[in-house]
C-alpha atoms as a PDB file:
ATOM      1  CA  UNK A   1      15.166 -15.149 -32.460  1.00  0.00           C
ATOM      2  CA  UNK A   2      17.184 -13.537 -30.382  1.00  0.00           C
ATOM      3  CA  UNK A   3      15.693 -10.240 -30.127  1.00  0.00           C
ATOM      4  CA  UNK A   4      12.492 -11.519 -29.875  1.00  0.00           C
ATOM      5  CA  UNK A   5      13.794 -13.076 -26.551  1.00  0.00           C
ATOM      6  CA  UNK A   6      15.435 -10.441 -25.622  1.00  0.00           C
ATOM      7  CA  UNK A   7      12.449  -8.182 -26.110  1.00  0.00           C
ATOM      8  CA  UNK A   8      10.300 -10.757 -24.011  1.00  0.00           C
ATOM      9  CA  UNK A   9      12.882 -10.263 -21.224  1.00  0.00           C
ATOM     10  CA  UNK A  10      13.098  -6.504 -21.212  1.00  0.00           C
ATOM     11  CA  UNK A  11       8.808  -6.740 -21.168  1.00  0.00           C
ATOM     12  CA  UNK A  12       8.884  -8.783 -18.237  1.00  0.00           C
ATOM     13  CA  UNK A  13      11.402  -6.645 -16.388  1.00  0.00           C
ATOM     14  CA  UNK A  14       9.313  -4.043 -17.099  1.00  0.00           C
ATOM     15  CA  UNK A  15       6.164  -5.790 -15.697  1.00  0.00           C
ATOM     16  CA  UNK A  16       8.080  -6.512 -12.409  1.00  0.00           C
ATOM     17  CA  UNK A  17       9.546  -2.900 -11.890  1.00  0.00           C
ATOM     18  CA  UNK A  18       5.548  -1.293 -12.684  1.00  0.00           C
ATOM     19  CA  UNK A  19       4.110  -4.068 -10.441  1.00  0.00           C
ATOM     20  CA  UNK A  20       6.857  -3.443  -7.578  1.00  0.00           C
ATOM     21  CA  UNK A  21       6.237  -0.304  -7.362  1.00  0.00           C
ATOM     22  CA  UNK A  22       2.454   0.033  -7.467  1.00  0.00           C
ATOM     23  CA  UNK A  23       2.566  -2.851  -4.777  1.00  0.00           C
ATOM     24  CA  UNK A  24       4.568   0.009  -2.692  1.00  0.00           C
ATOM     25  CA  UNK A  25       2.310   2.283  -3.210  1.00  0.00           C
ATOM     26  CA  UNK A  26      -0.645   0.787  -2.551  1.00  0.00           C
ATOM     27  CA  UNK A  27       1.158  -0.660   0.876  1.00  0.00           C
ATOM     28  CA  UNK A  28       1.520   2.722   1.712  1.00  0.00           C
ATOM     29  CA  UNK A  29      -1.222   3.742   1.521  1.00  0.00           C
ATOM     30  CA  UNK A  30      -3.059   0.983   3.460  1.00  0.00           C
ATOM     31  CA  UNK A  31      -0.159   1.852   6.177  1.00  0.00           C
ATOM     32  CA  UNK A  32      -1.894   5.325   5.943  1.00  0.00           C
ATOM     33  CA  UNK A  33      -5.431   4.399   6.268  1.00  0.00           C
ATOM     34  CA  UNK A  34      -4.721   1.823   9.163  1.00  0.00           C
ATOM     35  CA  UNK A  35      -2.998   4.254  11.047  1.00  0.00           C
ATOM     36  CA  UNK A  36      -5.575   7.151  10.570  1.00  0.00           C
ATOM     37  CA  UNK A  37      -8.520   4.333  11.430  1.00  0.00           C
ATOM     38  CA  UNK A  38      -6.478   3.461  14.703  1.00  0.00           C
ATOM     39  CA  UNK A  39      -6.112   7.000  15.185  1.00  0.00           C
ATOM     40  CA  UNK A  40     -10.012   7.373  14.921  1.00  0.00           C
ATOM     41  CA  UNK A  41     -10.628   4.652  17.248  1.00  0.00           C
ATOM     42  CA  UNK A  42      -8.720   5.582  20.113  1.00  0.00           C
ATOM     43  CA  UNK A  43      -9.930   9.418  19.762  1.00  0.00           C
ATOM     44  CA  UNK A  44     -13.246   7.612  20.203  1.00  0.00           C
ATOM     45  CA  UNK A  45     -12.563   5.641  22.732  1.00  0.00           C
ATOM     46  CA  UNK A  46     -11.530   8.684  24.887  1.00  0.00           C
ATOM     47  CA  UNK A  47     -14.261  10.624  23.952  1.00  0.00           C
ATOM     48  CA  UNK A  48     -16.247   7.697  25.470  1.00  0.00           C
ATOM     49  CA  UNK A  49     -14.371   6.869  28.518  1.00  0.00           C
ATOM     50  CA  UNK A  50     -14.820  10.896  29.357  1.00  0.00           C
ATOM     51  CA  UNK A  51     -18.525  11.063  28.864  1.00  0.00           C
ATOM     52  CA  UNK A  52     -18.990   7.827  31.177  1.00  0.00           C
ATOM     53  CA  UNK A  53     -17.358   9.607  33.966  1.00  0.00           C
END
């Protein structure tokens, strides 16, 4: 019995250390794409502004 609990423990510590770190990753890269969008917007933005002018 008790490997079988201890076996269910090391699974879920596993599950939390592969879920931790895909949530990092995939924060990062939303970090990315928001920046790069922002990035986008404001380049046309000013692109607009100077045409108006």
């Amino acid at each position: 019995m008790k490997r079988v609990v201890d076996f269910g423990f090391k699974a879920l510590v596993a599950g939390l250390g592969i879920t931790t770190v895909y949530m990092t990753v995939t924060f990062s890269v939303n970090v990315y794409r928001g920046l790069s969008w922002h990035n986008a917007q404001t380049k046309l933005e000013k692109e607009a502004n100077g045409t108006q002018t």
